[in-house]
Protein backbone atom coordinates (compact mmCIF):
# COMPACT_ATOMS: atom_id res chain seq x y z
CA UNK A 1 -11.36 6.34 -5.65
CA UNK A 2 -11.19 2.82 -7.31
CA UNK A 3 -7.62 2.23 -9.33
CA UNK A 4 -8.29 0.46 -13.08
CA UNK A 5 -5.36 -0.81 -14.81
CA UNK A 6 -7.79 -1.76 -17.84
CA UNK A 7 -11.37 -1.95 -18.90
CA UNK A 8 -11.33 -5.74 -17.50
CA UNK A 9 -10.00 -4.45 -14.07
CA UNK A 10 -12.82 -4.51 -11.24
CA UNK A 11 -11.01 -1.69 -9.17
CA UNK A 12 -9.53 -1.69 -6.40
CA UNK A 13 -8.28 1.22 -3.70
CA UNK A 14 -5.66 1.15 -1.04
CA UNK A 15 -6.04 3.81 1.50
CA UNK A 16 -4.16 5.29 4.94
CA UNK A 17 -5.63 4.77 8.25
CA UNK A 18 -5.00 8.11 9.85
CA UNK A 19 -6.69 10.57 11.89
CA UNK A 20 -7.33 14.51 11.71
CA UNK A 21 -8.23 17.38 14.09
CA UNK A 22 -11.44 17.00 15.72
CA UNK A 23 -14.17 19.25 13.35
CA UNK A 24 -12.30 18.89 10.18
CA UNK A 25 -14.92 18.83 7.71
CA UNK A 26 -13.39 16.04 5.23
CA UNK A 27 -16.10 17.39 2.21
CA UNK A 28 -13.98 20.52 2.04
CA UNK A 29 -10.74 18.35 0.60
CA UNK A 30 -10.45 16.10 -2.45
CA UNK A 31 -8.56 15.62 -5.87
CA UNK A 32 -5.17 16.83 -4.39
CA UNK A 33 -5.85 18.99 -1.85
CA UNK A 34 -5.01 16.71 1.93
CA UNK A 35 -7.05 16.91 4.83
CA UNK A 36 -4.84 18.18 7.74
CA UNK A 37 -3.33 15.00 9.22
CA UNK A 38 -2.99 14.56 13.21
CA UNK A 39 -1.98 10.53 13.50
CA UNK A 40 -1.53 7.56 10.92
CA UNK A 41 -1.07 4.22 11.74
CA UNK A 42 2.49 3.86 10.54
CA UNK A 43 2.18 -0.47 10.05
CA UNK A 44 -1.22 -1.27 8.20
CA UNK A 45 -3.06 -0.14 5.17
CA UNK A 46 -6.53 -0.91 4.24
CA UNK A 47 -7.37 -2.52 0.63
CA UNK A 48 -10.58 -2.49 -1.08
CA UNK A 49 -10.75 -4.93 -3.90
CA UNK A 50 -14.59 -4.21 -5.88
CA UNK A 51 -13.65 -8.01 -7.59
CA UNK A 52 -11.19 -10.68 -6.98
CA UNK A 53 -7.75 -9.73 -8.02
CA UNK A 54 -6.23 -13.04 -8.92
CA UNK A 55 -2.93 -14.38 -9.35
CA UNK A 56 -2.32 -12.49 -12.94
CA UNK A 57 -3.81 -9.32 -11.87
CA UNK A 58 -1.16 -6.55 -12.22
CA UNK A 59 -1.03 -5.45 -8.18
CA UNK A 60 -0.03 -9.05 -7.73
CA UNK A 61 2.39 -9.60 -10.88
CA UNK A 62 4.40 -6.57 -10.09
CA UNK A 63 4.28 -7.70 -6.38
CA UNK A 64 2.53 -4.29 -5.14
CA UNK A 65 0.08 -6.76 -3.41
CA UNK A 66 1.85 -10.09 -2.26
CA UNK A 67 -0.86 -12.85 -3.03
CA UNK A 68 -4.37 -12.65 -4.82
CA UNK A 69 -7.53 -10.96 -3.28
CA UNK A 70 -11.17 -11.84 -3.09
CA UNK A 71 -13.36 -8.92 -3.43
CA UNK A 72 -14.17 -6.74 -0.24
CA UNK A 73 -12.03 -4.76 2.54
CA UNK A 74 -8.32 -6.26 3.26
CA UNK A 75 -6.47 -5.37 6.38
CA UNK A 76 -2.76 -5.47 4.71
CA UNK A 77 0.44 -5.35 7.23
CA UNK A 78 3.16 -2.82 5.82
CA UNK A 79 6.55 -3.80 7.23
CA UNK A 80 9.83 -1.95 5.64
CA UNK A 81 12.18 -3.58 4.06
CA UNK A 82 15.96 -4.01 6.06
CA UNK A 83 19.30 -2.29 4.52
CA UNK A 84 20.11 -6.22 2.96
CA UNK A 85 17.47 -6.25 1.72
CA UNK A 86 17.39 -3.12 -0.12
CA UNK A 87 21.14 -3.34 -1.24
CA UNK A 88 20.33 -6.92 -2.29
CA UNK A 89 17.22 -5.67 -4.82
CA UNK A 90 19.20 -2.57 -6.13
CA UNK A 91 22.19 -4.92 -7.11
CA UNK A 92 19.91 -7.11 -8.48
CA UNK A 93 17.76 -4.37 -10.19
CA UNK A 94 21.38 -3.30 -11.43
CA UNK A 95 21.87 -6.60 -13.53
CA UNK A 96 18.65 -6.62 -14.97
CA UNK A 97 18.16 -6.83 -19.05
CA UNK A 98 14.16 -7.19 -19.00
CA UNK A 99 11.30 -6.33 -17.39
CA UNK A 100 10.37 -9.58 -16.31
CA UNK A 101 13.92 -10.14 -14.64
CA UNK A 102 13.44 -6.41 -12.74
CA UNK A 103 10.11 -7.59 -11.52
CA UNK A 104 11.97 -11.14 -9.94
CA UNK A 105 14.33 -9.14 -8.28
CA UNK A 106 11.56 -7.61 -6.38
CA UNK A 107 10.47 -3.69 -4.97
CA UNK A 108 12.00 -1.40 -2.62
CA UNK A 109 8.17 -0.84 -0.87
CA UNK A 110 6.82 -2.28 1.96
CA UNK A 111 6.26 -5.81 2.28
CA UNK A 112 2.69 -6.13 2.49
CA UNK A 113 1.17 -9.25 4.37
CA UNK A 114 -2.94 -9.52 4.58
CA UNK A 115 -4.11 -9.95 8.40
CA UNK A 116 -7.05 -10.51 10.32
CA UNK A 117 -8.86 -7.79 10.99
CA UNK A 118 -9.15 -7.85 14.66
CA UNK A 119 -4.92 -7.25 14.59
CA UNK A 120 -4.82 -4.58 17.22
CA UNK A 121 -4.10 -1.00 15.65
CA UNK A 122 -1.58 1.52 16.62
CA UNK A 123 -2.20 5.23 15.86
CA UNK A 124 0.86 7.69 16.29
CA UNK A 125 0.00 10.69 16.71
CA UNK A 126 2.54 13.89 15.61
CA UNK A 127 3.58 16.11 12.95
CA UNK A 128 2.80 14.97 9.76
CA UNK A 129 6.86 15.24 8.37
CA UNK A 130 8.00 13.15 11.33
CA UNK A 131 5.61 10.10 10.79
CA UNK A 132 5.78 6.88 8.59
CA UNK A 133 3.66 6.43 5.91
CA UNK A 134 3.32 2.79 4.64
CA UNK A 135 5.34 2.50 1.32
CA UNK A 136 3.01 0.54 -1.49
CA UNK A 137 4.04 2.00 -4.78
């Protein structure tokens, strides 16, 4: 499903890489109902942008996406942030009077770094409360 932030927005989606149980019939979930989830690939998400999303486009002002995107499928690296790093943009968030000085101080999510799409792919299989999820929003 394609994500609008206004009638000018040309969509985009951001979606999990992850795996379920052999014969799950995915046609039988949607809305907010989850398929049953075997493996996820705990470091990468895949973006689909259905226009360029340029430098003033909301995903990249409020730093969910780090740089602008040309239209088509994104393979986006999903690294977590450190402890310093999180202490630094809570102090920071702390101080902040307006919206544009919480946005400079940055987001507690992922960082999220476009790659090539032949980076090689690690699926981790287990129960779905032990595994990471990338963090985007």
């Amino acid at each position: 499903m394609l994500s609008e932030f206004d009638e000018n927005d040309p969509g985009f989606a951001i979606a999990y890489i992850f795996a379920v149980p052999a014969g799950t019939d995915l046609g039988e979930f949607g809305g907010e109902e989850e398929p049953p989830i075997a493996g996820v690939v705990e470091t990468h998400l895949l973006v689909y942008a259905a226009g360029d999303l340029p430098e003033n486009h909301d995903t990249v002002t409020f730093g969910i996406l780090p740089e602008p995107l040309k239209a088509g499928f994104h393979l986006i690296e999903a690294t977590p942030k450190t402890e310093a790093e999180l202490m630094a943009i809570e102090e920071c968030d702390a101080k902040a009077t307006t919206i544009e000085e919480d946005v400079a101080c940055g987001h507690p999510h992922d960082t999220l770094v476009p790659v090539p799409f032949d980076t090689s792919l690690v699926l981790t299989l287990g129960d779905i409360d032990e595994l990471h999820f990338p963090e985007f929003i």
